[in-house]
N, C-alpha and C. Protein backbone atom coordinates (compact mmCIF):
# COMPACT_ATOMS: atom_id res chain seq x y z
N UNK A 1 -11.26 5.04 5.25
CA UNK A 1 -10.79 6.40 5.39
C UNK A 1 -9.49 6.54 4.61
N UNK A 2 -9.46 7.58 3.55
CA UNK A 2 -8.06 8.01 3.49
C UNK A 2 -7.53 8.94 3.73
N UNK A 3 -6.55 8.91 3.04
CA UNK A 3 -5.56 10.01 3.26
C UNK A 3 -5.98 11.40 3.86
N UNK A 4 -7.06 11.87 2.53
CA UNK A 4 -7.75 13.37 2.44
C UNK A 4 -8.53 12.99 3.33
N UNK A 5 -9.16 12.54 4.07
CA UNK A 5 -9.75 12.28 5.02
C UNK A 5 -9.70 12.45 6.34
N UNK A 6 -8.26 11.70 6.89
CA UNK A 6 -8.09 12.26 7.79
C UNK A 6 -8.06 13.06 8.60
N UNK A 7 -8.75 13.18 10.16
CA UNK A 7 -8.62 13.89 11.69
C UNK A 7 -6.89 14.31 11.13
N UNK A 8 -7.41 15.77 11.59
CA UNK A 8 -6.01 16.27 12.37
C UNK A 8 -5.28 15.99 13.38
N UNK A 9 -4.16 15.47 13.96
CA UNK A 9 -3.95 15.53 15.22
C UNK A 9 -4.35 16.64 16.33
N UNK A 10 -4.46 16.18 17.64
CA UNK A 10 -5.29 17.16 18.63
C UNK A 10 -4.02 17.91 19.58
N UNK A 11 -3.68 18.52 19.98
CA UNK A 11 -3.20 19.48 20.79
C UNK A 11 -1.64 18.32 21.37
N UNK A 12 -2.20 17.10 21.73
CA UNK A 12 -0.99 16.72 22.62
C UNK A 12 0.01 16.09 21.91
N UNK A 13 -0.46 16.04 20.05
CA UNK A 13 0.67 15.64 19.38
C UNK A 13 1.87 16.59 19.51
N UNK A 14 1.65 17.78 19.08
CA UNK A 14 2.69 18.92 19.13
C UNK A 14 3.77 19.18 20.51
N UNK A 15 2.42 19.28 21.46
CA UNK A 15 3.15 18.93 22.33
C UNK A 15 4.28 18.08 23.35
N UNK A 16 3.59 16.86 22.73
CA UNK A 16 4.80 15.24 22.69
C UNK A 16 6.48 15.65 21.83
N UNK A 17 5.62 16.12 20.61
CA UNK A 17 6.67 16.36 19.95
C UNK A 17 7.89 17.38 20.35
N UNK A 18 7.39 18.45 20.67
CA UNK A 18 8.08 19.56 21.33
C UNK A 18 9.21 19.15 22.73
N UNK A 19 8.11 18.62 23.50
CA UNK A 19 8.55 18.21 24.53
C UNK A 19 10.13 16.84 24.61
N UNK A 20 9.69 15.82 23.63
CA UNK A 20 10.65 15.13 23.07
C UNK A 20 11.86 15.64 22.75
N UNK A 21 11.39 16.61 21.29
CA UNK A 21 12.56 17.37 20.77
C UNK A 21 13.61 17.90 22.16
N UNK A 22 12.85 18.57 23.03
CA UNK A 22 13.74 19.33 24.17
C UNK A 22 14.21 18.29 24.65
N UNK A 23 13.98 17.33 25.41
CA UNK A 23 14.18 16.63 25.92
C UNK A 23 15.56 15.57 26.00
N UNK A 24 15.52 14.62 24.64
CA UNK A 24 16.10 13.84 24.59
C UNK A 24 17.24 14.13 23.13
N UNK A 25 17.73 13.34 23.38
CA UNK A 25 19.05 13.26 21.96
C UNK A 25 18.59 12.77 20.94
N UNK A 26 19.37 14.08 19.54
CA UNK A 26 18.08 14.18 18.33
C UNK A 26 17.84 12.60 18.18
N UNK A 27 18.72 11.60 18.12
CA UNK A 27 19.03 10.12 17.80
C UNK A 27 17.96 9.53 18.10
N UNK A 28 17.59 10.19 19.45
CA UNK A 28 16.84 8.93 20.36
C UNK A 28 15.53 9.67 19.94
N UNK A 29 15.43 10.75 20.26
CA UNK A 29 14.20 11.58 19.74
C UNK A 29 13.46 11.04 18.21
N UNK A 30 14.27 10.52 17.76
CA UNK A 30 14.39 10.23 16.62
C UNK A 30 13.31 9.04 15.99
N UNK A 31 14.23 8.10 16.85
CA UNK A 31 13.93 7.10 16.62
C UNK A 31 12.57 6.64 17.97
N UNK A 32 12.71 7.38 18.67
CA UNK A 32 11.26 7.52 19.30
C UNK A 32 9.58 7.91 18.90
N UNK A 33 10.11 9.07 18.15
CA UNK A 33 8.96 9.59 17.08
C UNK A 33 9.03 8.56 15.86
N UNK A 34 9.43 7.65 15.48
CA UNK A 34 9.72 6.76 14.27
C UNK A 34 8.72 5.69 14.66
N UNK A 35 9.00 4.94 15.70
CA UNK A 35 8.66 4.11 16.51
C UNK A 35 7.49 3.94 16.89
N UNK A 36 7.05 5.06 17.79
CA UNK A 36 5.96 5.47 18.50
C UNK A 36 5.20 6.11 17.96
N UNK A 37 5.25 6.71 17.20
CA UNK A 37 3.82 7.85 16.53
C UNK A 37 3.91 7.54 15.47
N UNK A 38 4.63 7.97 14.28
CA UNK A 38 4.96 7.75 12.74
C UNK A 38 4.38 6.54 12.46
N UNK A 39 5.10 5.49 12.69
CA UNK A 39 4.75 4.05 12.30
C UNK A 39 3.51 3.51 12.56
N UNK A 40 3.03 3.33 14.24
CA UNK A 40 1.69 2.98 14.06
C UNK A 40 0.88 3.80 13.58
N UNK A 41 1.09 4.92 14.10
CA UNK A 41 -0.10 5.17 13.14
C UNK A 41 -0.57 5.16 11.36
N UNK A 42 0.61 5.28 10.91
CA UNK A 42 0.74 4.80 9.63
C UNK A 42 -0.09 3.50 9.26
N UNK A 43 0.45 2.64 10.17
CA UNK A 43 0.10 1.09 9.73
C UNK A 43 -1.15 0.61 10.38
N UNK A 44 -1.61 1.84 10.92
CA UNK A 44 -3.48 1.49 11.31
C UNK A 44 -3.94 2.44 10.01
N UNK A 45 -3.53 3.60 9.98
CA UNK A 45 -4.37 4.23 8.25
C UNK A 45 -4.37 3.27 7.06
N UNK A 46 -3.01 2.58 6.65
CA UNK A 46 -2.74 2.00 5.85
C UNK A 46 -3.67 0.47 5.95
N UNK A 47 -3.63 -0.02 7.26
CA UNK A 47 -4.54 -1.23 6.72
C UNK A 47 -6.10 -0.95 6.81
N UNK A 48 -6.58 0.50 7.29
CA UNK A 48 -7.56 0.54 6.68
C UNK A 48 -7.94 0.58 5.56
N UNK A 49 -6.57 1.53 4.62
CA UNK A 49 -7.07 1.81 3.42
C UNK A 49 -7.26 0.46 2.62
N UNK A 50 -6.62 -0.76 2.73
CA UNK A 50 -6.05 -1.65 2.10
C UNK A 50 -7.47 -2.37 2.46
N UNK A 51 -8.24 -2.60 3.70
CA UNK A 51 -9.23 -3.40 4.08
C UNK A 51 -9.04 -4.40 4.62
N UNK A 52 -7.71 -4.50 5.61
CA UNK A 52 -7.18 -5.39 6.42
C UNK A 52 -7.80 -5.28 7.82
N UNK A 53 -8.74 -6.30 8.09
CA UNK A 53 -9.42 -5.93 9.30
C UNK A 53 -8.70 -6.68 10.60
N UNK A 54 -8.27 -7.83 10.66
CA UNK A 54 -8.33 -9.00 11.45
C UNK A 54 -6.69 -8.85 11.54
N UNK A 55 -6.13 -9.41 12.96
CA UNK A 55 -4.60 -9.12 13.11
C UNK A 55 -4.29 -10.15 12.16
N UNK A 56 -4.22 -11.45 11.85
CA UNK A 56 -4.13 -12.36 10.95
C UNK A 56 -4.48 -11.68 9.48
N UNK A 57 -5.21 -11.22 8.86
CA UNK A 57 -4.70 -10.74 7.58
C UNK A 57 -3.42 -9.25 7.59
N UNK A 58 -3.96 -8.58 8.64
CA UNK A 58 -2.66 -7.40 8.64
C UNK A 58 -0.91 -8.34 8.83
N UNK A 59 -0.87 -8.88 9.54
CA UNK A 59 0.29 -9.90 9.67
C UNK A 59 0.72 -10.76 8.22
N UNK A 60 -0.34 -11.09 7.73
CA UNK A 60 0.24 -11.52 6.35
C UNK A 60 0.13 -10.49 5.33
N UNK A 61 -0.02 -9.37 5.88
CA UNK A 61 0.35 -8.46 4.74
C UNK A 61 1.61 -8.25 4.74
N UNK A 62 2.15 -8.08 6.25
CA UNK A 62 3.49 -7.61 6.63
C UNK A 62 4.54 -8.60 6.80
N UNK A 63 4.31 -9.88 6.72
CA UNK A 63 4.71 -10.70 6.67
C UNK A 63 6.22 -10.59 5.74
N UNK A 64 5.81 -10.79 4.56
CA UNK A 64 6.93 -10.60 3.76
C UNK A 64 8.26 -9.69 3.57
N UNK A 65 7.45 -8.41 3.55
CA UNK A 65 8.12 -7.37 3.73
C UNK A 65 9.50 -7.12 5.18
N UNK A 66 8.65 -7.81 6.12
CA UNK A 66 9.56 -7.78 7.52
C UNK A 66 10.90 -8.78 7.33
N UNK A 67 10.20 -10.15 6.71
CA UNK A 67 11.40 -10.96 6.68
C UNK A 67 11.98 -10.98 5.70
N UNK A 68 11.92 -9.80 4.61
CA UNK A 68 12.90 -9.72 3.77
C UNK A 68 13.45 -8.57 4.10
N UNK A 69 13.03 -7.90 5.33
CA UNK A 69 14.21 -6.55 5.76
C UNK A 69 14.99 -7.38 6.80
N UNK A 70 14.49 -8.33 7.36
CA UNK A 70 15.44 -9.48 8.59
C UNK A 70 16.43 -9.61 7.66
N UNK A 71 16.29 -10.50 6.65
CA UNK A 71 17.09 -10.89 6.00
C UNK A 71 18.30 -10.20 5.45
N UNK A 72 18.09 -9.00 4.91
CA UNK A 72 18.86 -7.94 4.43
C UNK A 72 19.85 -7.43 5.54
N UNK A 73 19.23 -7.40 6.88
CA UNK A 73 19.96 -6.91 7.75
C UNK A 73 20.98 -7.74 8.46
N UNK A 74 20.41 -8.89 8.14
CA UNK A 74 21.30 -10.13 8.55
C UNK A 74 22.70 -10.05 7.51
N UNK A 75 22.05 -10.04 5.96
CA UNK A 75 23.48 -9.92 5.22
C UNK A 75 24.47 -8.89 5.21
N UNK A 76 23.62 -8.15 6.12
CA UNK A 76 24.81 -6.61 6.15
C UNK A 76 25.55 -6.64 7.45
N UNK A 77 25.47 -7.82 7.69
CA UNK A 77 26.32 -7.82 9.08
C UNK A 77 27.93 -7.93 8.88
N UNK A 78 28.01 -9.15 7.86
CA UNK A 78 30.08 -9.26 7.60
C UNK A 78 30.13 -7.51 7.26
N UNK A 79 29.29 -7.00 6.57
CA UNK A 79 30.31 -5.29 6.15
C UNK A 79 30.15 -4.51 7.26
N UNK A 80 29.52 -4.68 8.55
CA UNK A 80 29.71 -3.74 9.52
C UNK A 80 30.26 -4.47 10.79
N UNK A 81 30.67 -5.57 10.55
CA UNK A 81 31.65 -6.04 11.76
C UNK A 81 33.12 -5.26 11.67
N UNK A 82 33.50 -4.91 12.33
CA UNK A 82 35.05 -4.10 12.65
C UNK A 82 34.68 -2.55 12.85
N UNK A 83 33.47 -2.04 12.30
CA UNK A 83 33.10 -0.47 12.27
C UNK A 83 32.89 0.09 13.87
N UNK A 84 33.10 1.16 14.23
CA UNK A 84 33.34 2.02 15.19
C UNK A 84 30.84 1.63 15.42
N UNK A 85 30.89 1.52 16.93
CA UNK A 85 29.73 1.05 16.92
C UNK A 85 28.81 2.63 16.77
N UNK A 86 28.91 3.97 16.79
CA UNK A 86 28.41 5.19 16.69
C UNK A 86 28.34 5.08 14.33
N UNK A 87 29.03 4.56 13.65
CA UNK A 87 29.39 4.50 12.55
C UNK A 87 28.34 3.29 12.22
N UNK A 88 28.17 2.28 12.76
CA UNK A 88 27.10 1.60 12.23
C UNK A 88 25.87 1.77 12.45
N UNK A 89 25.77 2.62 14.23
CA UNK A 89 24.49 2.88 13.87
C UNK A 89 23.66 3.83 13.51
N UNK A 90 24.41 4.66 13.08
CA UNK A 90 24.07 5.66 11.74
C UNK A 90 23.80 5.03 10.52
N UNK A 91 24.94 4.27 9.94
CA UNK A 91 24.22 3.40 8.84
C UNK A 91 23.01 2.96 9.16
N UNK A 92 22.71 2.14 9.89
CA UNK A 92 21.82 1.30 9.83
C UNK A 92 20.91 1.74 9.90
N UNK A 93 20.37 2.79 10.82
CA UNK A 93 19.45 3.81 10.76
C UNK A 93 18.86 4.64 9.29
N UNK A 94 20.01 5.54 9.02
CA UNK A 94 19.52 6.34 8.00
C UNK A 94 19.63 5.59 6.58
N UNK A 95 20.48 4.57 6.79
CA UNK A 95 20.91 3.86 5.37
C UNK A 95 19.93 3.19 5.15
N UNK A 96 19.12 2.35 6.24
CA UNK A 96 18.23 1.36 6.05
C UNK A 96 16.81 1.86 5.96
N UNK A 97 16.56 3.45 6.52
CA UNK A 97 15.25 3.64 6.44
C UNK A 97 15.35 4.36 4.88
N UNK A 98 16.34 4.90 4.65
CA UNK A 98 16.01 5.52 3.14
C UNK A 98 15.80 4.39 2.32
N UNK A 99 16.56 2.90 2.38
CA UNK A 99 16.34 1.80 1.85
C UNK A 99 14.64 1.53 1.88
N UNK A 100 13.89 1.62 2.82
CA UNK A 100 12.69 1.23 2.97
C UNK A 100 11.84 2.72 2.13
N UNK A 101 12.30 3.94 2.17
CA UNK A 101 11.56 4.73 1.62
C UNK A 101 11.13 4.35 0.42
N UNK A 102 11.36 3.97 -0.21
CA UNK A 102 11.26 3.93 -1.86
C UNK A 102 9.98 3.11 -2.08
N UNK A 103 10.47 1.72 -1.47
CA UNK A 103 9.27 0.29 -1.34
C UNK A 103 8.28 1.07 -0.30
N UNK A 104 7.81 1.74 0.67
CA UNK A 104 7.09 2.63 0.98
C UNK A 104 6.28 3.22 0.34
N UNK A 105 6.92 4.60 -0.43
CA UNK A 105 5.86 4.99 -1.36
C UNK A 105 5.90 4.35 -2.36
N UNK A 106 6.10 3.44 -2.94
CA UNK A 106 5.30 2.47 -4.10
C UNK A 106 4.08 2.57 -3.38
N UNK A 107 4.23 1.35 -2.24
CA UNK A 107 3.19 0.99 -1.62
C UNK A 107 2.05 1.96 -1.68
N UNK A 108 2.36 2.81 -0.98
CA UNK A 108 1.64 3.81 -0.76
C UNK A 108 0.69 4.37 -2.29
N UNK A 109 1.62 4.64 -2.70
CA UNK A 109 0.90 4.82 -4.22
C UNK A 109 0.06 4.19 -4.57
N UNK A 110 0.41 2.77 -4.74
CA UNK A 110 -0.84 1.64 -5.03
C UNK A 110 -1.88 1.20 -3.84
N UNK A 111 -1.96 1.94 -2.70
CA UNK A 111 -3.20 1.60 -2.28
C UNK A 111 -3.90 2.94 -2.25
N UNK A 112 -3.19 3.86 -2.50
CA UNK A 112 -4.30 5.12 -2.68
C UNK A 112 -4.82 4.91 -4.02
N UNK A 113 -4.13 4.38 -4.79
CA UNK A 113 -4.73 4.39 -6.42
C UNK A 113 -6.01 3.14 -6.11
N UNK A 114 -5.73 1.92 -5.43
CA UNK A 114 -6.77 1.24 -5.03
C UNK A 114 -8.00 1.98 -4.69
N UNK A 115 -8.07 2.89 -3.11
CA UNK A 115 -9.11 3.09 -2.66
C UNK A 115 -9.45 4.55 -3.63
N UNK A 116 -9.19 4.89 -4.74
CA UNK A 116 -10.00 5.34 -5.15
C UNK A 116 -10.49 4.73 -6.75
N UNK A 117 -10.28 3.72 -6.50
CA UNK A 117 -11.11 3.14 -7.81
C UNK A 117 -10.22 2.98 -8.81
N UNK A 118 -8.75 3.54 -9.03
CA UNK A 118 -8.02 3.96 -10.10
C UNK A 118 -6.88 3.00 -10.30
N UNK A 119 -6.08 2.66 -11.47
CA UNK A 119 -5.13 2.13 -11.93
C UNK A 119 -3.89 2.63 -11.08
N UNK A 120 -3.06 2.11 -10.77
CA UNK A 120 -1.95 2.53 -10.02
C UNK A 120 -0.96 3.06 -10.61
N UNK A 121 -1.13 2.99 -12.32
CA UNK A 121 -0.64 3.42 -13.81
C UNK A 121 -0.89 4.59 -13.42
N UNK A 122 0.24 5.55 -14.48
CA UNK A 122 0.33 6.90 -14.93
C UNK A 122 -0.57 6.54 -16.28
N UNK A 123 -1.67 7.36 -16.56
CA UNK A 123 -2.26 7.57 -17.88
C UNK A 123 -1.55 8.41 -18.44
């Protein structure tokens, strides 16, 4: 299944969402919808598209990618020791997910160019 493919969400997404939004602090709201909806479900479309069936090949897909964001986050620790703790975790949040945006849609790019047969190249 891809992309164009995809079910719409059904009635109780909006509503989660809504309800969240009212609910809780944009932060937490935030990172709740990030967490909980956004991501997995992402990373069940995505290893379909890819043809990752078995938790053992999805795990070594992700493998790499995770422990080179461990890693990164580990080295950014001496520059946010002394920072006001509301100041880092804003960085770390918005600094680190825009960090991941980029390597994201690559990704993304090259497995939609996969499942449809095509070069991941601009002709």
């Amino acid at each position: 299944m891809t992309h164009s493919t995809r079910q719409l969400s059904d009635w109780r997404d909006p509503l989660l969402l809504v309800l969240g939004a009212w609910l809780l602090h944009p932060l937490a709201y935030f990172i709740a919808y990030w967490c909980f909806l956004h991501s997995p479900r992402h990373l069940e479309v995505a290893s379909r598209d890819l043809g990752l069936e078995s938790w053992g090949e999805k795990l070594r897909a992700v493998a790499p990618t995770t422990l080179a964001t461990y890693a990164l986050a580990i080295a950014a620790i001496p520059f946010l020791i002394g920072l006001p703790a509301d100041a880092v975790l804003l960085r770390v949040i918005f600094v680190g997910l825009a960090a991941l945006t980029v390597p994201h849609m690559v990704v993304e790019f090259i497995a939609e160019a996969r499942g449809a047969g095509q070069s991941p190249h601009p002709a």
